[in-house]
C-alpha atoms as a PDB file:
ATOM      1  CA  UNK A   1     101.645  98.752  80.833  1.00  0.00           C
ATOM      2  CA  UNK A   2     102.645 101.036  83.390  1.00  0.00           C
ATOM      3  CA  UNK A   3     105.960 101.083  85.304  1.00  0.00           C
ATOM      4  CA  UNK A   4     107.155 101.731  88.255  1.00  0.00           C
ATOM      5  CA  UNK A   5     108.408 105.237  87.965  1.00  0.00           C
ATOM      6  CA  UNK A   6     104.768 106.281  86.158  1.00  0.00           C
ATOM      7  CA  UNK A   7     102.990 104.558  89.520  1.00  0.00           C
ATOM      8  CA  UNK A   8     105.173 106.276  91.823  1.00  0.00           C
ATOM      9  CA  UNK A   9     105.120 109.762  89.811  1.00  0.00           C
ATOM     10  CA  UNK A  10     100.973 109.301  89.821  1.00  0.00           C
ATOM     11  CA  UNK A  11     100.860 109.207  93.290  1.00  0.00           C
ATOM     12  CA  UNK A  12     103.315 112.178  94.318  1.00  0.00           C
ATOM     13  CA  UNK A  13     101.507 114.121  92.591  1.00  0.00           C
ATOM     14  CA  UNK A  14      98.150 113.077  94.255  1.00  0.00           C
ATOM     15  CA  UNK A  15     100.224 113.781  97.449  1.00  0.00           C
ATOM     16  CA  UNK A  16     101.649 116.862  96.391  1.00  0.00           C
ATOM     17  CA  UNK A  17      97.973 118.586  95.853  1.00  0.00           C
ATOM     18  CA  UNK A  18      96.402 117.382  98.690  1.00  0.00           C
ATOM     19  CA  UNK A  19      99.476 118.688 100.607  1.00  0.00           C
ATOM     20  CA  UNK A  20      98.755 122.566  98.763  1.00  0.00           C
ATOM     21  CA  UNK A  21      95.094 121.996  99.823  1.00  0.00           C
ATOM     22  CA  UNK A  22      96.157 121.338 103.640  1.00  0.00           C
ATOM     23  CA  UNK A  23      98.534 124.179 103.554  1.00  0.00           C
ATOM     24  CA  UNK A  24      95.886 126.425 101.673  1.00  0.00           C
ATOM     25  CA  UNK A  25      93.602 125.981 104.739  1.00  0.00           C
ATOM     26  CA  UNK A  26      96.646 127.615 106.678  1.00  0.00           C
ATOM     27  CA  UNK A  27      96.752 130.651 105.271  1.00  0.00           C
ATOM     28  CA  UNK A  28      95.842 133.632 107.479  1.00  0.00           C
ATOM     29  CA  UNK A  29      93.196 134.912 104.986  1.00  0.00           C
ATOM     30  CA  UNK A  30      91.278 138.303 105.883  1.00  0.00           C
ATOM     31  CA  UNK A  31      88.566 141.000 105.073  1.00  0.00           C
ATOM     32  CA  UNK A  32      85.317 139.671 102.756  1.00  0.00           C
ATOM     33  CA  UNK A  33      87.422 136.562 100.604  1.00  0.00           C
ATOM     34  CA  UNK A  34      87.374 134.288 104.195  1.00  0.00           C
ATOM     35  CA  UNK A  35      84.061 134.216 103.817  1.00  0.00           C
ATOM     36  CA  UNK A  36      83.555 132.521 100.009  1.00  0.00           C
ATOM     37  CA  UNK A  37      86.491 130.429 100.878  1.00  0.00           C
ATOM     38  CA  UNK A  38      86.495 126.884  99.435  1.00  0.00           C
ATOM     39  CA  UNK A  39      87.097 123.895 101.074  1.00  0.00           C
ATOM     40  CA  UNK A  40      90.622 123.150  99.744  1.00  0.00           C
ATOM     41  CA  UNK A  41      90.768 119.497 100.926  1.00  0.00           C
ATOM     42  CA  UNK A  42      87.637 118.562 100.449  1.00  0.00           C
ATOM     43  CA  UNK A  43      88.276 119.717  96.561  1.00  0.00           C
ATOM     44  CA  UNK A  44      91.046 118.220  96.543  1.00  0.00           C
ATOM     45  CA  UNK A  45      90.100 115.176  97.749  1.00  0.00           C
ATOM     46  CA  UNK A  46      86.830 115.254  96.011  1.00  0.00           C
ATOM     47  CA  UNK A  47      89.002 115.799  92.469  1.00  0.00           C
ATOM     48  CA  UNK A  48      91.625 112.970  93.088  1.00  0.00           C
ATOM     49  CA  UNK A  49      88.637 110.804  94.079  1.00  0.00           C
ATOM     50  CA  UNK A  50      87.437 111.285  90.627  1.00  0.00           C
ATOM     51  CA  UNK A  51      90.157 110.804  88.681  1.00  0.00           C
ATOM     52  CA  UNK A  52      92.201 108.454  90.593  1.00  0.00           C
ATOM     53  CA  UNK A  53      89.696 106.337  92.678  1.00  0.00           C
ATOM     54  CA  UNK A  54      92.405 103.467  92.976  1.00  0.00           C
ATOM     55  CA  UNK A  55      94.616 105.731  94.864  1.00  0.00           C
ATOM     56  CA  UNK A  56      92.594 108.192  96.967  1.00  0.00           C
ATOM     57  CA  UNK A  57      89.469 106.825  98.579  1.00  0.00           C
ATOM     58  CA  UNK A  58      87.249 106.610 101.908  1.00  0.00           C
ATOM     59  CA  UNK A  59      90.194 106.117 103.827  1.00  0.00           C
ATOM     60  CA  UNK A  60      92.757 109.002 103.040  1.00  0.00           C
ATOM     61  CA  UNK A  61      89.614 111.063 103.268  1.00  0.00           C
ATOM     62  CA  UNK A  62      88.426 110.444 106.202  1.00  0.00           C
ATOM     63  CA  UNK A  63      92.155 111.009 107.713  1.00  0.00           C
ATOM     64  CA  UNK A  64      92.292 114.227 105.863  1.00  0.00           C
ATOM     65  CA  UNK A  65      88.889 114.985 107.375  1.00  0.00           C
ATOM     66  CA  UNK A  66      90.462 114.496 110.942  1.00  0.00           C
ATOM     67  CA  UNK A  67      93.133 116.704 110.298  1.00  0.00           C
ATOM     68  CA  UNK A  68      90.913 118.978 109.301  1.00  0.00           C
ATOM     69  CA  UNK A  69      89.081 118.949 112.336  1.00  0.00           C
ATOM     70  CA  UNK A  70      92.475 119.229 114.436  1.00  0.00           C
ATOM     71  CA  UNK A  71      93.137 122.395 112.187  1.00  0.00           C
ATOM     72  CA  UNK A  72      89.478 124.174 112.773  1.00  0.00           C
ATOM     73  CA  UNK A  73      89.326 122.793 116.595  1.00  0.00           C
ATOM     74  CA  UNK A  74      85.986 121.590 115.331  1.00  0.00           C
ATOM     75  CA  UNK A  75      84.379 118.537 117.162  1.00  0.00           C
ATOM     76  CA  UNK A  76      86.799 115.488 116.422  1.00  0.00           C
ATOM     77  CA  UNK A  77      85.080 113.102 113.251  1.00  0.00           C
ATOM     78  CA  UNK A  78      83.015 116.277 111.945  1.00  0.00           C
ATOM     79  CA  UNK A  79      84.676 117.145 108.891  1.00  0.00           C
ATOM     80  CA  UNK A  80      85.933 113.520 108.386  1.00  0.00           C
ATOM     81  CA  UNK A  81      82.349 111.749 108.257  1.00  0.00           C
ATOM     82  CA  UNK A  82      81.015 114.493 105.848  1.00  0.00           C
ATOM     83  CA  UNK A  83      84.230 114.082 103.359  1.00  0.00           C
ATOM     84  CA  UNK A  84      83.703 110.274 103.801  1.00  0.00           C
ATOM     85  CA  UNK A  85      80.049 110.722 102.350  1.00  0.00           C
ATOM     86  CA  UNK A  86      81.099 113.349  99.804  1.00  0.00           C
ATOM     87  CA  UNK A  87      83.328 110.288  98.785  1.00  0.00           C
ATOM     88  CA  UNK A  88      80.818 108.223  98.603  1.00  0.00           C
ATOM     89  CA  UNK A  89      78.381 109.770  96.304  1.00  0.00           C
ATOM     90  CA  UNK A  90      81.222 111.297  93.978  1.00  0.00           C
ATOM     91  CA  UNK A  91      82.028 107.463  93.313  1.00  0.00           C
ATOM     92  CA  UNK A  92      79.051 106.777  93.252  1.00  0.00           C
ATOM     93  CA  UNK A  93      78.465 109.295  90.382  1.00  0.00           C
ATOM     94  CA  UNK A  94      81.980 108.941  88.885  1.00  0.00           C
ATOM     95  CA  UNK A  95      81.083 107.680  85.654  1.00  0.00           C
ATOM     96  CA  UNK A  96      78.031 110.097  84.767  1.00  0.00           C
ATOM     97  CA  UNK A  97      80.625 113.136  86.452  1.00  0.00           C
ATOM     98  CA  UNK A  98      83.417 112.452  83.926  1.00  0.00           C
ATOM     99  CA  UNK A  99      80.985 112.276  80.622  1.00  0.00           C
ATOM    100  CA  UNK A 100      80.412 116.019  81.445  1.00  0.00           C
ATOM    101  CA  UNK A 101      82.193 119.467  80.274  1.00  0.00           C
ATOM    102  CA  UNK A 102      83.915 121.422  83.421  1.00  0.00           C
ATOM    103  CA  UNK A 103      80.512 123.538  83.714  1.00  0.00           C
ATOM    104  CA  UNK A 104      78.094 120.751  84.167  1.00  0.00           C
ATOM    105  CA  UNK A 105      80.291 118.633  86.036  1.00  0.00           C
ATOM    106  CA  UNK A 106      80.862 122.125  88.551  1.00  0.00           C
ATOM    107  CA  UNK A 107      76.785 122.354  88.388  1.00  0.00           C
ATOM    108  CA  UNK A 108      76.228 118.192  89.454  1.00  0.00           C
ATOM    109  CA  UNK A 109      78.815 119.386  92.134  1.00  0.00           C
ATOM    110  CA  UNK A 110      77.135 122.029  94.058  1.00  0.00           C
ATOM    111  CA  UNK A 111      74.451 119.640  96.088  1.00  0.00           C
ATOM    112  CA  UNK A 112      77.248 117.153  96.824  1.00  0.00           C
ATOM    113  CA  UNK A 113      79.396 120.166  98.188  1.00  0.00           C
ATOM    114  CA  UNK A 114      76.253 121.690  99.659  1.00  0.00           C
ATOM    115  CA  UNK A 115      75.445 118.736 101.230  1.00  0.00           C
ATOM    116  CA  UNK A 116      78.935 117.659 102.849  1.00  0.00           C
ATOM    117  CA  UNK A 117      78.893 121.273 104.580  1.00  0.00           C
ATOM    118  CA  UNK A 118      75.260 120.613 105.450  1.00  0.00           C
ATOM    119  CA  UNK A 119      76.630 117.505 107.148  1.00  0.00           C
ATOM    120  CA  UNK A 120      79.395 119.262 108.867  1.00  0.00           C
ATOM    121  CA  UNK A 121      77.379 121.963 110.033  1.00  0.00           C
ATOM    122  CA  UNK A 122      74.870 119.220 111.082  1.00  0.00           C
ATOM    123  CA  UNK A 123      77.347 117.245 112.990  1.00  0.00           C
ATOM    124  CA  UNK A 124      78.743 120.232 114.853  1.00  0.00           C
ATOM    125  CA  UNK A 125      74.953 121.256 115.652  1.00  0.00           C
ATOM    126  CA  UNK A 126      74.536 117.951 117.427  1.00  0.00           C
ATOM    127  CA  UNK A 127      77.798 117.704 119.003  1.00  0.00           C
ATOM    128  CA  UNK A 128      78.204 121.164 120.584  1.00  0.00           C
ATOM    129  CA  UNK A 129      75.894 124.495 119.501  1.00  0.00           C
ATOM    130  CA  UNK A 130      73.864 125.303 116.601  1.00  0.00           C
ATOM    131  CA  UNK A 131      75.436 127.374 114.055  1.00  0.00           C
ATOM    132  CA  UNK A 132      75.609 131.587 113.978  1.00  0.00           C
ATOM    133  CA  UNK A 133      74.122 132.109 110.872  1.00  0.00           C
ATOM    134  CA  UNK A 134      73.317 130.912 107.061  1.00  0.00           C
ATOM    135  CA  UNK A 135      76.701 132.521 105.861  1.00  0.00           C
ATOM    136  CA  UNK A 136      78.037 129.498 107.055  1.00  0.00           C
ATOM    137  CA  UNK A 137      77.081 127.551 103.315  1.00  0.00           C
ATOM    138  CA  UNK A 138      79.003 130.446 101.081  1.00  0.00           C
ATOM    139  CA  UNK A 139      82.137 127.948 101.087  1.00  0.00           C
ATOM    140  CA  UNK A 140      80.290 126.256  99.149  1.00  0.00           C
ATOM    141  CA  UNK A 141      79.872 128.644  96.246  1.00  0.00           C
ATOM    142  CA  UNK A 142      83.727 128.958  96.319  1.00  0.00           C
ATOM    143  CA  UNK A 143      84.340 124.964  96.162  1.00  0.00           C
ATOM    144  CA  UNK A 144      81.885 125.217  93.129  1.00  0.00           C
ATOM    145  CA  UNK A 145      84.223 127.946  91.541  1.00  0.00           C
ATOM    146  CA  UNK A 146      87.301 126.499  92.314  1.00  0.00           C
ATOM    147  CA  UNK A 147      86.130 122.956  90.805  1.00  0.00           C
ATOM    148  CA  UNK A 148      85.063 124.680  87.544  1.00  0.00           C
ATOM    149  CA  UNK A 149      88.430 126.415  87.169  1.00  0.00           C
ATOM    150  CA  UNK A 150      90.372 123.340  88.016  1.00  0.00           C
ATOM    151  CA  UNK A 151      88.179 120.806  85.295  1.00  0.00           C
ATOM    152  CA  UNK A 152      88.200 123.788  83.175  1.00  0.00           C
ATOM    153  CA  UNK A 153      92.691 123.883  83.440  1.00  0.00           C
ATOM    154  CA  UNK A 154      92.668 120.308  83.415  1.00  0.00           C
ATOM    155  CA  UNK A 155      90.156 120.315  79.869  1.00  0.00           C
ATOM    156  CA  UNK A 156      93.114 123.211  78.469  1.00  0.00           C
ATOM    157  CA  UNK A 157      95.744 121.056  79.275  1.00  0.00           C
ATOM    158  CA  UNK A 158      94.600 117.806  78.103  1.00  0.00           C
ATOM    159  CA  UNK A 159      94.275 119.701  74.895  1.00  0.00           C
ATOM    160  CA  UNK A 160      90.084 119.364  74.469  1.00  0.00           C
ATOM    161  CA  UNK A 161      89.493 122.725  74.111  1.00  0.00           C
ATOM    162  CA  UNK A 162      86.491 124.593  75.464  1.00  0.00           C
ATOM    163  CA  UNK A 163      84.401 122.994  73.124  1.00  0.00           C
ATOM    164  CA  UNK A 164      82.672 119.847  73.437  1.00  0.00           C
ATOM    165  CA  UNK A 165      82.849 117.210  70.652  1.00  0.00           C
ATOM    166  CA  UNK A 166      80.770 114.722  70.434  1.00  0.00           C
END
């Protein structure tokens, strides 16, 4: 049985990342790393999703997807609809996305990250002018990254080892 403390500990800590992950996206970063940036929040919110479905779901990402838009000045909804999606099919996939070591489960990650940018980039295509160029997508490659390094910290410190065990 879990108490109160444990509940409200659970979810300050769900708070507390996705907080990092919104300041992250602050940062004035510069020179060639802006460019394989990850999507902070949308890892974030894609990794709480996952692991805490009860607490984080369609709606706290869709309001982290409007602030997100109020931070890039990108069209109002953009980022929120594609987060809401990426929700969507990572619940959708929970189960089979758990069974898997940190490298697979980065690997099943790269289309659903590939397509919530697609779906960004789509939405901001409609709404106001196609994108510049294709460089657009390397976030992408940097959410995949930063997903295997989290699962892989979260594997070490849930003591399982690189190894899997069957």
């Amino acid at each position: 049985m879990i108490n109160a403390a444990q509940k409200a500990g659970n979810w300050r800590r769900v708070m507390g990342t996705l907080a990092v992950a919104v300041l992250l996206e602050q940062l004035p970063w510069a020179g060639w790393v802006i460019e394989l940036l990850p999507d902070f929040v949308l890892v974030g919110v894609l990794f709480w999703v996952l692991h805490q479905p009860a607490k984080v779901g369609f709606g706290l990402a869709f309001m982290l997807g409007l602030l997100a838009d109020f931070q890039d000045g990108a069209v109002f909804g953009q980022h929120a609809i594609a987060y809401v999606i990426g929700v969507y099919v990572v619940l959708f996939l929970r189960l089979r996305l758990l069974q898997f070591d940190p490298l697979r489960q980065a690997a099943q990650l790269f289309p659903i990250f590939l397509a919530v940018q697609l779906i960004v980039l789509l939405v901001g295509w409609l709404a106001v002018t196609p994108p510049v160029g294709l460089g657009i997508l390397m976030p992408v490659l940097g959410s995949t990254v930063l997903w295997y390094l989290i699962a892989l910290f979260v594997r070490l410190l849930h003591g399982k080892g690189l190894q899997d065990h069957a």
